[in-house]
C-alpha atoms as a PDB file:
ATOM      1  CA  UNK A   1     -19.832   0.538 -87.383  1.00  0.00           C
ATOM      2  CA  UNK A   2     -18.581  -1.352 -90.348  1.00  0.00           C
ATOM      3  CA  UNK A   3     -22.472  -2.415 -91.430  1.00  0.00           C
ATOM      4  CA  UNK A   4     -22.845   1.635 -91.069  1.00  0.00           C
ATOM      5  CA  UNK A   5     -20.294   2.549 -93.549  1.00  0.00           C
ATOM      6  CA  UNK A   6     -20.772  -0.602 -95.983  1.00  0.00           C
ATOM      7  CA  UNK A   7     -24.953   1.039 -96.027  1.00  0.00           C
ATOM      8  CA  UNK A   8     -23.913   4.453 -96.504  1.00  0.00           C
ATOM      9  CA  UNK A   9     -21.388   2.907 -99.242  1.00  0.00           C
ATOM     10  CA  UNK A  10     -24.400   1.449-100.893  1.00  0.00           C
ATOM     11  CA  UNK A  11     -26.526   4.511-100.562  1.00  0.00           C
ATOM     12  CA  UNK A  12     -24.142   6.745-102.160  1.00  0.00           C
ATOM     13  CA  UNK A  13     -23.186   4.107-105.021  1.00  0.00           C
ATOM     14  CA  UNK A  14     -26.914   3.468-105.946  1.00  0.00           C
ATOM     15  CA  UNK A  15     -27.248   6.911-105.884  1.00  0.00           C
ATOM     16  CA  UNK A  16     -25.105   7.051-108.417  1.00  0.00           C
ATOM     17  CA  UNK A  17     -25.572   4.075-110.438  1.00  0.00           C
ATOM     18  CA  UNK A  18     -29.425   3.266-109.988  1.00  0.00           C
ATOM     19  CA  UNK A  19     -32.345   5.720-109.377  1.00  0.00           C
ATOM     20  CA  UNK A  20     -33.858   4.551-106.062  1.00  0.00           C
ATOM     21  CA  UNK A  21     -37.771   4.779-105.134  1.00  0.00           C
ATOM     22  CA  UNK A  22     -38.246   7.234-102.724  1.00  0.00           C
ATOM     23  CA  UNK A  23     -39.670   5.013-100.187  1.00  0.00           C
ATOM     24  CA  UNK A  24     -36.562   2.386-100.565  1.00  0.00           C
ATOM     25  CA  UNK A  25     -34.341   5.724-100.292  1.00  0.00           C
ATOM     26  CA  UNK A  26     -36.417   6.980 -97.087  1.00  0.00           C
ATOM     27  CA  UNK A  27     -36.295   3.197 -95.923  1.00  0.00           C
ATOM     28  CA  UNK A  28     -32.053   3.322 -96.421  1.00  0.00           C
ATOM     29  CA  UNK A  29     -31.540   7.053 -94.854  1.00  0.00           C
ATOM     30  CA  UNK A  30     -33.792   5.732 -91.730  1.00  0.00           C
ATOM     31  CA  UNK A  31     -31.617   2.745 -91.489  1.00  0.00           C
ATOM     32  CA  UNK A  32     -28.517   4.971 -91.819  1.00  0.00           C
ATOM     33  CA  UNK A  33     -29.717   7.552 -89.191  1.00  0.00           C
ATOM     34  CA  UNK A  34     -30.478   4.654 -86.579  1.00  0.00           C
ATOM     35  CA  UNK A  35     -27.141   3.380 -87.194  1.00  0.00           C
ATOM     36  CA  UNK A  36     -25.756   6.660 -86.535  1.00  0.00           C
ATOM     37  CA  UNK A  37     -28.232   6.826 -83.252  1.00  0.00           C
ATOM     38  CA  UNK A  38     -26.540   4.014 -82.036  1.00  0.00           C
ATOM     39  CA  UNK A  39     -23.102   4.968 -82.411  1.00  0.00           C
ATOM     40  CA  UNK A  40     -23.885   7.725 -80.630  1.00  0.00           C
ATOM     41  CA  UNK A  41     -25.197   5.895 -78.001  1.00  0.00           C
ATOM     42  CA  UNK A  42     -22.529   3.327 -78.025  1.00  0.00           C
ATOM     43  CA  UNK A  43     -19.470   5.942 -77.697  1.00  0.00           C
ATOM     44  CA  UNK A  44     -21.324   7.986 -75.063  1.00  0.00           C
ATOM     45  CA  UNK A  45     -21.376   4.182 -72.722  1.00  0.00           C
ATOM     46  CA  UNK A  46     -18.019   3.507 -73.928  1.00  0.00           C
ATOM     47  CA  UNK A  47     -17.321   7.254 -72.310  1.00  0.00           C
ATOM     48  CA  UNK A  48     -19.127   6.532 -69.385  1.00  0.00           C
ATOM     49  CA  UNK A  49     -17.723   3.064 -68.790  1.00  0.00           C
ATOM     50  CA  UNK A  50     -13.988   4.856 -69.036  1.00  0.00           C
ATOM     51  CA  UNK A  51     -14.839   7.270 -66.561  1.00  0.00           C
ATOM     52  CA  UNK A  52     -16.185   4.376 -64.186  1.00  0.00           C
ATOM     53  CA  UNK A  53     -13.009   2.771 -64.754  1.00  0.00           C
ATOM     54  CA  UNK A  54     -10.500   5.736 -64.264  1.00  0.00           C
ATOM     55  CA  UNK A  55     -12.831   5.861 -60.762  1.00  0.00           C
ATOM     56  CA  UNK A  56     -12.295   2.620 -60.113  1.00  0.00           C
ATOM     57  CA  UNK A  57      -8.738   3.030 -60.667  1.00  0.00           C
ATOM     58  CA  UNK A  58      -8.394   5.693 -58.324  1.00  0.00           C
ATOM     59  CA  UNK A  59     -10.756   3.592 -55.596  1.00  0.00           C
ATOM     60  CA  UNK A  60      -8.451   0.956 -55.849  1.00  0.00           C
ATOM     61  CA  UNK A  61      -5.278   2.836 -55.364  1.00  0.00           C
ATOM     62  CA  UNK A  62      -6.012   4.567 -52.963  1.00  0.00           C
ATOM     63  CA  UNK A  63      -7.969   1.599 -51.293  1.00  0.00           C
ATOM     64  CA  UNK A  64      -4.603   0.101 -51.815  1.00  0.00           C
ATOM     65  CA  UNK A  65      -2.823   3.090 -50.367  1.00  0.00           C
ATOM     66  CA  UNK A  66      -5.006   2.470 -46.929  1.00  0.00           C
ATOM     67  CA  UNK A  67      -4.073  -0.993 -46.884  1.00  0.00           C
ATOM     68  CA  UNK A  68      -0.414  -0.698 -46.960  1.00  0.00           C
ATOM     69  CA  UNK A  69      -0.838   1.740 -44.091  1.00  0.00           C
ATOM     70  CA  UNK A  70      -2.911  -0.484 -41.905  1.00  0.00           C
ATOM     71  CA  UNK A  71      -0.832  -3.299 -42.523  1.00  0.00           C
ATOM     72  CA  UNK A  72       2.492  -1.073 -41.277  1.00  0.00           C
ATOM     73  CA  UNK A  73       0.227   0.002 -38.253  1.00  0.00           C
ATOM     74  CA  UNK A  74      -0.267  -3.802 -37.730  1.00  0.00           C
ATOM     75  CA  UNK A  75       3.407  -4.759 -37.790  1.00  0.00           C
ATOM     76  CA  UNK A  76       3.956  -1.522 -35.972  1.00  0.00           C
ATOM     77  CA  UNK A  77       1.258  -2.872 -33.307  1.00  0.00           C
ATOM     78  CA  UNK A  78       2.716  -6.616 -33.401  1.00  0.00           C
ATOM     79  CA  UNK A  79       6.229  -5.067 -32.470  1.00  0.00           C
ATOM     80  CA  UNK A  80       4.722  -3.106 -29.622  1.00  0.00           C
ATOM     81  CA  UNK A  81       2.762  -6.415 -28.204  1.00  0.00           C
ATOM     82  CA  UNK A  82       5.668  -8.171 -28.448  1.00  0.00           C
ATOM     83  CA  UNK A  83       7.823  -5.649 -26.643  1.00  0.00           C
ATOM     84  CA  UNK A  84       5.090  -5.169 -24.010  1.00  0.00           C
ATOM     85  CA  UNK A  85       4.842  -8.788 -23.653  1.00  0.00           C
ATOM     86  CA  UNK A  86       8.676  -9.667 -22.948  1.00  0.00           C
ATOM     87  CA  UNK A  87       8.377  -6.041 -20.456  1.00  0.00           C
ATOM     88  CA  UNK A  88       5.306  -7.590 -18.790  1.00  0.00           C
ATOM     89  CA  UNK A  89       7.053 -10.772 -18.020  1.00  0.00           C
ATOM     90  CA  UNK A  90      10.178  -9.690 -16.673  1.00  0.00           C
ATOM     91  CA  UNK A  91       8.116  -7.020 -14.763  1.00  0.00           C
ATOM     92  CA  UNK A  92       5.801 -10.185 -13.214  1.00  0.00           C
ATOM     93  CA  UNK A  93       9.165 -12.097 -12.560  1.00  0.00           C
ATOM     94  CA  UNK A  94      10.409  -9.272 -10.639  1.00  0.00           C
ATOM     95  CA  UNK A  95       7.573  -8.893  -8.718  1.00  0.00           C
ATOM     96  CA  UNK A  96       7.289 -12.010  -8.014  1.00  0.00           C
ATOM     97  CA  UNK A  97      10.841 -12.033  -6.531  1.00  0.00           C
ATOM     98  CA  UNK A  98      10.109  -9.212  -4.950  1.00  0.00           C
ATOM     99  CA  UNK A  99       6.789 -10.516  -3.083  1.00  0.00           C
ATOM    100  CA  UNK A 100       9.005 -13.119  -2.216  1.00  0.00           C
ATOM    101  CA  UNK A 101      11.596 -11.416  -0.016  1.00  0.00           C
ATOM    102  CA  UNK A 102       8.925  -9.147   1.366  1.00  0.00           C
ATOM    103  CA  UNK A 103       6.735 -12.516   2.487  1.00  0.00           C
ATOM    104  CA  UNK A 104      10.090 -13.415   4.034  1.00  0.00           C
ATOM    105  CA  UNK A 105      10.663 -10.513   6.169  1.00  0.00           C
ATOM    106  CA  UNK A 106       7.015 -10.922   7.319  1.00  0.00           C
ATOM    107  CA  UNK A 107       7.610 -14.379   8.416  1.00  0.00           C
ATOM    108  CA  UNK A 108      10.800 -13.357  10.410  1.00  0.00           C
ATOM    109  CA  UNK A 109       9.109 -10.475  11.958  1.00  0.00           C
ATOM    110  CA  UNK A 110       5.601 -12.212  12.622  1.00  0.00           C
ATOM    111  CA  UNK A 111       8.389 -15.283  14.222  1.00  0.00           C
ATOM    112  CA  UNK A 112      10.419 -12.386  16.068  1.00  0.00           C
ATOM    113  CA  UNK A 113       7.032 -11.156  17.498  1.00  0.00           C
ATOM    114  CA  UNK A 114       5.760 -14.580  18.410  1.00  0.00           C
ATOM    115  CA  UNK A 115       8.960 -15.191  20.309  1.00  0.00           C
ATOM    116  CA  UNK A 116       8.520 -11.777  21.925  1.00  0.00           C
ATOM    117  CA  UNK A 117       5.026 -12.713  23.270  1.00  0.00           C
ATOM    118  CA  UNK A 118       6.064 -16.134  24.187  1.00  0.00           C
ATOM    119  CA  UNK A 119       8.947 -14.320  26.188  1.00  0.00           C
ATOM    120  CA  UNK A 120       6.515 -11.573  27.896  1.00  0.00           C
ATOM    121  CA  UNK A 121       4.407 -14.193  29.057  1.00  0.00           C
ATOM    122  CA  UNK A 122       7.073 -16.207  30.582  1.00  0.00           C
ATOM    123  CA  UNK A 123       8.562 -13.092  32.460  1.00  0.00           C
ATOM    124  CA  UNK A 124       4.918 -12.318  33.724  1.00  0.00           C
ATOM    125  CA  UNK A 125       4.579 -15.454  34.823  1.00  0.00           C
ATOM    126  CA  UNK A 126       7.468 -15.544  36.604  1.00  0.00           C
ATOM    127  CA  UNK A 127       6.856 -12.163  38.096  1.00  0.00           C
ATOM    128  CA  UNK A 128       3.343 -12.596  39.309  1.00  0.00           C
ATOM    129  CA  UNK A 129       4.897 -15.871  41.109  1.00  0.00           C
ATOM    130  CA  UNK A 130       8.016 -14.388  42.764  1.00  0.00           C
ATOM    131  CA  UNK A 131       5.539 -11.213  43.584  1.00  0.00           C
ATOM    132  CA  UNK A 132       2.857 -13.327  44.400  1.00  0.00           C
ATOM    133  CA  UNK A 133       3.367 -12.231  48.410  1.00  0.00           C
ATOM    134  CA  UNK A 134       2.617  -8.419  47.763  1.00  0.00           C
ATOM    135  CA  UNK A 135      -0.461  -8.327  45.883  1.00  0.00           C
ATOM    136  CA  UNK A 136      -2.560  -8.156  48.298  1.00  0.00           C
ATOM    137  CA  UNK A 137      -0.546  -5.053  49.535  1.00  0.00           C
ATOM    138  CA  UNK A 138      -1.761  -3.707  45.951  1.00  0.00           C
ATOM    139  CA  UNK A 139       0.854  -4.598  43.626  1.00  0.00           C
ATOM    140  CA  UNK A 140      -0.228  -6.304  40.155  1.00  0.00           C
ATOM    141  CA  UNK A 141       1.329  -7.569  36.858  1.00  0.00           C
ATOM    142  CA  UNK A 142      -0.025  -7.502  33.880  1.00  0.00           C
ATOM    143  CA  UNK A 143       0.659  -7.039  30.106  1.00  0.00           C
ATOM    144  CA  UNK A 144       0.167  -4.367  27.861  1.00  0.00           C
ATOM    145  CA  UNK A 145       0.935  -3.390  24.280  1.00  0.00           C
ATOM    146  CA  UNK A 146       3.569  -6.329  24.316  1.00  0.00           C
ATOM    147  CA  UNK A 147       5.186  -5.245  27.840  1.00  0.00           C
ATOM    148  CA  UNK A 148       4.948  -6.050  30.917  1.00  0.00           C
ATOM    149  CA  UNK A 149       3.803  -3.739  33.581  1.00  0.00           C
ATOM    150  CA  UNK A 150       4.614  -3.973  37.306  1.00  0.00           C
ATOM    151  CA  UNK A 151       2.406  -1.661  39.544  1.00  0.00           C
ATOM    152  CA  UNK A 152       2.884  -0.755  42.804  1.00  0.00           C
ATOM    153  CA  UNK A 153       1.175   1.514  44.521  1.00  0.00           C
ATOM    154  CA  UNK A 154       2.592   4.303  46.827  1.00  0.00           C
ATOM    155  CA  UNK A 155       1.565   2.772  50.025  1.00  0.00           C
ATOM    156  CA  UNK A 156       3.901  -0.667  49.294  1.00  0.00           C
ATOM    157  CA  UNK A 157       6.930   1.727  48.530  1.00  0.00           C
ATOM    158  CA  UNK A 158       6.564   4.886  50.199  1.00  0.00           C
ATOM    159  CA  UNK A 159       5.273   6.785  53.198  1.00  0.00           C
ATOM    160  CA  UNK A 160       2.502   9.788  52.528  1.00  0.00           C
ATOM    161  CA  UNK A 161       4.594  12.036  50.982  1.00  0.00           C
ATOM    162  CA  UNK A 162       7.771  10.882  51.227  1.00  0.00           C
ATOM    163  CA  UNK A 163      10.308  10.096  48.524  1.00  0.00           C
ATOM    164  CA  UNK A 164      12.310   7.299  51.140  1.00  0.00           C
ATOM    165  CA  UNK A 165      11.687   3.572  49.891  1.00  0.00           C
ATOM    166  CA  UNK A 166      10.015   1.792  53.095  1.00  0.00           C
ATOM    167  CA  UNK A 167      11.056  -1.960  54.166  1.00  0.00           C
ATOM    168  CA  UNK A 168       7.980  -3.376  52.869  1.00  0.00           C
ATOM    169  CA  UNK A 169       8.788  -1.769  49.505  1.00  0.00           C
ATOM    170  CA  UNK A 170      12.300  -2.660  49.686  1.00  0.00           C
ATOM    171  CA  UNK A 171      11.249  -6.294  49.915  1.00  0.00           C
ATOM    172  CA  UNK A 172       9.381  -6.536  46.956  1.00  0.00           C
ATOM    173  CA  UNK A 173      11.618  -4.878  44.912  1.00  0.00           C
ATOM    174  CA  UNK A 174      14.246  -7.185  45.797  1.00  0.00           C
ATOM    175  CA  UNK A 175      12.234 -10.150  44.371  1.00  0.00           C
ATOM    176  CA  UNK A 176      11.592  -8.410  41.798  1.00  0.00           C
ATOM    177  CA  UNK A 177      15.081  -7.747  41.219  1.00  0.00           C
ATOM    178  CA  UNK A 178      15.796 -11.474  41.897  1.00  0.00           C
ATOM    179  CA  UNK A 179      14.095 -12.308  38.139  1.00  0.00           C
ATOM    180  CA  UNK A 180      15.497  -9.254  36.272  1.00  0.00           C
ATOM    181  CA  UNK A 181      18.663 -10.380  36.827  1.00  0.00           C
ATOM    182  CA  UNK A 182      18.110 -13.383  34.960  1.00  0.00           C
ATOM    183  CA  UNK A 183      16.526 -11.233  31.990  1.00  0.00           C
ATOM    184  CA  UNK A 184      19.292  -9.355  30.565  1.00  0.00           C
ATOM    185  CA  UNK A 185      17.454  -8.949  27.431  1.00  0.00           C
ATOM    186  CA  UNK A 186      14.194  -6.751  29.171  1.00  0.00           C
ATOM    187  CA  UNK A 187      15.086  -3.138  29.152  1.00  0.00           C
ATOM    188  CA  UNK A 188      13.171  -1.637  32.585  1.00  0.00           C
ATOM    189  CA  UNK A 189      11.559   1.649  32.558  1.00  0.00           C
ATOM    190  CA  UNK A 190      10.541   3.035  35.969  1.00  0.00           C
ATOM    191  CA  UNK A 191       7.525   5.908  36.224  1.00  0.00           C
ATOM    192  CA  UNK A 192       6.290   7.729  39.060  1.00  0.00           C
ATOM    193  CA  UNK A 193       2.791   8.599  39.218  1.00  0.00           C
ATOM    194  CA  UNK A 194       1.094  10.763  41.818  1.00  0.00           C
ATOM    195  CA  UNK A 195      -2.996  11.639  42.513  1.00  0.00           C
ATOM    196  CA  UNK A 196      -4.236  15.243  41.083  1.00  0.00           C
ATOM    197  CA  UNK A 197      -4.263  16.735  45.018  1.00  0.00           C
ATOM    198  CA  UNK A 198      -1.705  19.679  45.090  1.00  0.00           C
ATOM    199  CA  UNK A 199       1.104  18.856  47.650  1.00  0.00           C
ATOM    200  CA  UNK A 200       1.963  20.689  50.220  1.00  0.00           C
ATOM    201  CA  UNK A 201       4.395  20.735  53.243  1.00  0.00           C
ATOM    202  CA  UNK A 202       7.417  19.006  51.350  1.00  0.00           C
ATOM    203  CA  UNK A 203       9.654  20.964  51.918  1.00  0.00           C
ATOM    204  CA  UNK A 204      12.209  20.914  48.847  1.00  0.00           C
ATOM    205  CA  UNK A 205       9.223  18.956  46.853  1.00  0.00           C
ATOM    206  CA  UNK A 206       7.752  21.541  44.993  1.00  0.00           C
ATOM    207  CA  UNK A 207       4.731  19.957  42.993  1.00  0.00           C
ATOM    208  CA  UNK A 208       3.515  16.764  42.016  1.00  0.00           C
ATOM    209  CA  UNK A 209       6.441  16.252  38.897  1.00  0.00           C
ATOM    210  CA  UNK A 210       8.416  16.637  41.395  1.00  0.00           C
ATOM    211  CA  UNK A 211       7.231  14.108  43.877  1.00  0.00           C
ATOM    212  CA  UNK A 212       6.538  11.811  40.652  1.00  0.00           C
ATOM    213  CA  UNK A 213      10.265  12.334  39.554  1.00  0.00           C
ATOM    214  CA  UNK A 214      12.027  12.099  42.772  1.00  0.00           C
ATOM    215  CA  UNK A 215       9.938   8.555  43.713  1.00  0.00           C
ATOM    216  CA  UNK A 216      10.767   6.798  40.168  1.00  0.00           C
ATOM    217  CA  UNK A 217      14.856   7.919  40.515  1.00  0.00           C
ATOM    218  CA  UNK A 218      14.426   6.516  43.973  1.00  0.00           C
ATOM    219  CA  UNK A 219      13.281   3.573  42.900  1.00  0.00           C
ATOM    220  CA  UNK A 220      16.277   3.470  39.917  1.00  0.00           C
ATOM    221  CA  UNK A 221      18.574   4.062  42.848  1.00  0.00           C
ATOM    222  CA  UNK A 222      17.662   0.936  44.665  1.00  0.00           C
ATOM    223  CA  UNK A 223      17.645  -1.007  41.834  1.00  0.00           C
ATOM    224  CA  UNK A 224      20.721   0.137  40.707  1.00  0.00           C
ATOM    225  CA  UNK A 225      23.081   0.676  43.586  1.00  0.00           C
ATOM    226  CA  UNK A 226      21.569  -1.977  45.777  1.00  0.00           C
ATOM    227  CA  UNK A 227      20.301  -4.796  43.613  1.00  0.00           C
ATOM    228  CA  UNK A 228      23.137  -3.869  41.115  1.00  0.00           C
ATOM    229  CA  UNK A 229      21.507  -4.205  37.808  1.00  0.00           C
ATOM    230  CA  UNK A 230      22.846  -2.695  35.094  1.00  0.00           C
ATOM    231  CA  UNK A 231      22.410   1.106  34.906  1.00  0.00           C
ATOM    232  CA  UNK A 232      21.963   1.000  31.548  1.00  0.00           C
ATOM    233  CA  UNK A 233      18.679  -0.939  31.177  1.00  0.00           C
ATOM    234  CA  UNK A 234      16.827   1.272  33.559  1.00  0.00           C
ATOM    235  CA  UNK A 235      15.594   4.893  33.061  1.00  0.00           C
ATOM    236  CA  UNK A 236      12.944   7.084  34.939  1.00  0.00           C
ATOM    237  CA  UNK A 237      10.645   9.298  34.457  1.00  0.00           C
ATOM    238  CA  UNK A 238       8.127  11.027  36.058  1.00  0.00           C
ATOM    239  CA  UNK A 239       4.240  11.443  35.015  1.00  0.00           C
ATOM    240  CA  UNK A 240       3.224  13.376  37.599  1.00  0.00           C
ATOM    241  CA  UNK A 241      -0.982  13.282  37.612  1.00  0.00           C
ATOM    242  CA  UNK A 242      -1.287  13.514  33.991  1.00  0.00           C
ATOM    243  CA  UNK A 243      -1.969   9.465  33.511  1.00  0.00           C
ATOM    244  CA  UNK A 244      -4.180   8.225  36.045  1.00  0.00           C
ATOM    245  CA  UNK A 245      -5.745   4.677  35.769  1.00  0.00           C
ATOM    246  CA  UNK A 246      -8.516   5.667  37.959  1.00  0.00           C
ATOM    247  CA  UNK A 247     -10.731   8.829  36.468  1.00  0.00           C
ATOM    248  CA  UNK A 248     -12.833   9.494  39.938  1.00  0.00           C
ATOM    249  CA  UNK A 249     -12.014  11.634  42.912  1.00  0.00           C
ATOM    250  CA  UNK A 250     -12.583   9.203  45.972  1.00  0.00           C
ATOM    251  CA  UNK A 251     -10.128   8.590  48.443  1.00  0.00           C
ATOM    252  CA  UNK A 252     -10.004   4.525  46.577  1.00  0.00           C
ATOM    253  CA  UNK A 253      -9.698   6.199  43.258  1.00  0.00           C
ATOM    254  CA  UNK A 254      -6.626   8.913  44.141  1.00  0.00           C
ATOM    255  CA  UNK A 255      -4.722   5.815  46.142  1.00  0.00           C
ATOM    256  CA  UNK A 256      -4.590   4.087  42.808  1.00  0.00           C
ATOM    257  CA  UNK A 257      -3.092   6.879  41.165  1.00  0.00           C
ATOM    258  CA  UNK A 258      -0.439   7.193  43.377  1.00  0.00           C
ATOM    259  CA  UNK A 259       1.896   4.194  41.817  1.00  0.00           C
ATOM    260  CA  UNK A 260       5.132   3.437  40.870  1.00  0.00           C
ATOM    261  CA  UNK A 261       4.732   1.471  37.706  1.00  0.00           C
ATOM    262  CA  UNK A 262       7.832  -0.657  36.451  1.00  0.00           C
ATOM    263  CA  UNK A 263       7.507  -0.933  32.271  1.00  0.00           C
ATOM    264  CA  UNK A 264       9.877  -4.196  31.394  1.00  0.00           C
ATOM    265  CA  UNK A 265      10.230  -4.616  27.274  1.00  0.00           C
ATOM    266  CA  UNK A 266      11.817  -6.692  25.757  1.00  0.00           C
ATOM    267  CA  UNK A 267      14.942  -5.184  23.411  1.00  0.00           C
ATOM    268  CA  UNK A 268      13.987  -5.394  19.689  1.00  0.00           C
ATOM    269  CA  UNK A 269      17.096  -4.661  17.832  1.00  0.00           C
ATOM    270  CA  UNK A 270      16.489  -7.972  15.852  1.00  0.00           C
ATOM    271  CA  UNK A 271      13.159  -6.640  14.945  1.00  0.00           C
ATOM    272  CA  UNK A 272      14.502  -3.181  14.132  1.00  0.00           C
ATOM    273  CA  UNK A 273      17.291  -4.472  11.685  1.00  0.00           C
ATOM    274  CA  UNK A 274      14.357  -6.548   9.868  1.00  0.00           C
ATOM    275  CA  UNK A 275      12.029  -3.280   9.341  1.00  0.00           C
ATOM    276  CA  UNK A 276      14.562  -0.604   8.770  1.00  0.00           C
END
């Protein structure tokens, strides 16, 4: 810019001083014009390079802007781990504890169970061996669903029809009254079972309930009033036809419905405390 002005300077004070060819004059206004040119040019990129920095500018602030709010939604994040973290671990500890005391109770019940099973196959044992005489008379022990079930059938207790506990029957109750004595624990639940053939000529007997009923209570009666256990561990019910072990009709079949069956379990109030 200076060289511009010091020409044009020179121009104007040969002009002035000393008369100039016309080709040197042509030659000094070309040179003065291309200066001009350039400035031209030059102030239009300085122009253009102050825009590009005022966008630059702005890039960067707000480049800067996006920063500072990922860097908050960092800490913000880092607090959260943190918090979820220290949650986490005090949730596993609990847990943990938690698992613990429930593996516990498990092991108590699955070792209240065992002892259960242990105990039901002792007092089946002992059963089949004091009852061992009457089997062949169609009486059988045998366990299911964890207790133990005494069958006898009507003919070993009763006579056709009646409700009156025979000697035979009598008998075999009485040994089998021998070993419940010394099982205080076993809670005995007697059920009277008949065949699916309508009764008839019973005179106060009205149905097969009836006969089913009125055979279990006699057999509670016995146990109770002449073997004198505890009238609190028995109770009886009556089925009537409605549970038959045998599904035919023959004369074999409807004899084996026609039972008295004796349901011994053992009490479970240990058990019950654990689960409740």
């Amino acid at each position: 810019m200076m060289r511009f002005f010091f020409l044009a300077f020179a121009v104007l004070s040969l002009s002035s001083c000393v008369v100039l060819s016309t080709k040197k004059y042509q030659t000094l206004v070309g040179e003065r014009d291309s200066l001009a040119n350039g400035l031209n040019s030059a102030n239009i990129r300085i122009e253009s390079l102050n825009e590009e920095i005022n966008r630059l500018k702005a890039d960067t602030a707000k480049l800067n802007s996006r920063i500072a709010e990922l860097e908050g939604k960092v800490s913000g994040l880092d607090a959260n781990y943190a918090s979820l973290r220290a949650n986490s671990s005090s949730e596993i500890k609990k847990l943990s504890a938690d698992l613990q005391r429930r593996e516990a109770r498990l092991k108590e019940v699955e070792d209240i169970l065992r002892k259960r099973d242990a105990a039901t196959n002792a007092l089946r044992d002992k059963l089949q061996k004091a009852l061992l005489g009457f089997q062949e008379s169609g009486l059988t022990v045998e366990i299911k669903n964890g207790k133990v079930y005494v069958s006898l059938t009507d003919k070993l207790l009763f006579s056709t029809g009646s409700i009156v506990i025979d000697d035979k029957g009598k008998l075999a109750l009485t040994e089998l009254a021998k070993v419940l004595k010394t099982q205080p624990e076993i809670n005995i639940a007697v059920e009277g079972h008949t065949d699916n053939q309508r009764v008839a000529n019973l005179g106060q007997i009205k149905d097969n309930w009836d006969l089913s009923v009125l055979r279990a209570t006699s057999v509670v009666r016995y146990l109770t009033d002449t073997e004198k256990i505890d009238n609190n561990r028995l109770t009886a019910t009556g089925k009537g036809q409605y549970q038959p072990i045998a599904t035919g009709n023959t004369p074999e079949d409807r004899s084996r419905n026609r039972r008295i069956e004796i349901v011994l379990s053992p009490k479970l109030d240990e058990l019950y405390e654990l689960i409740k």
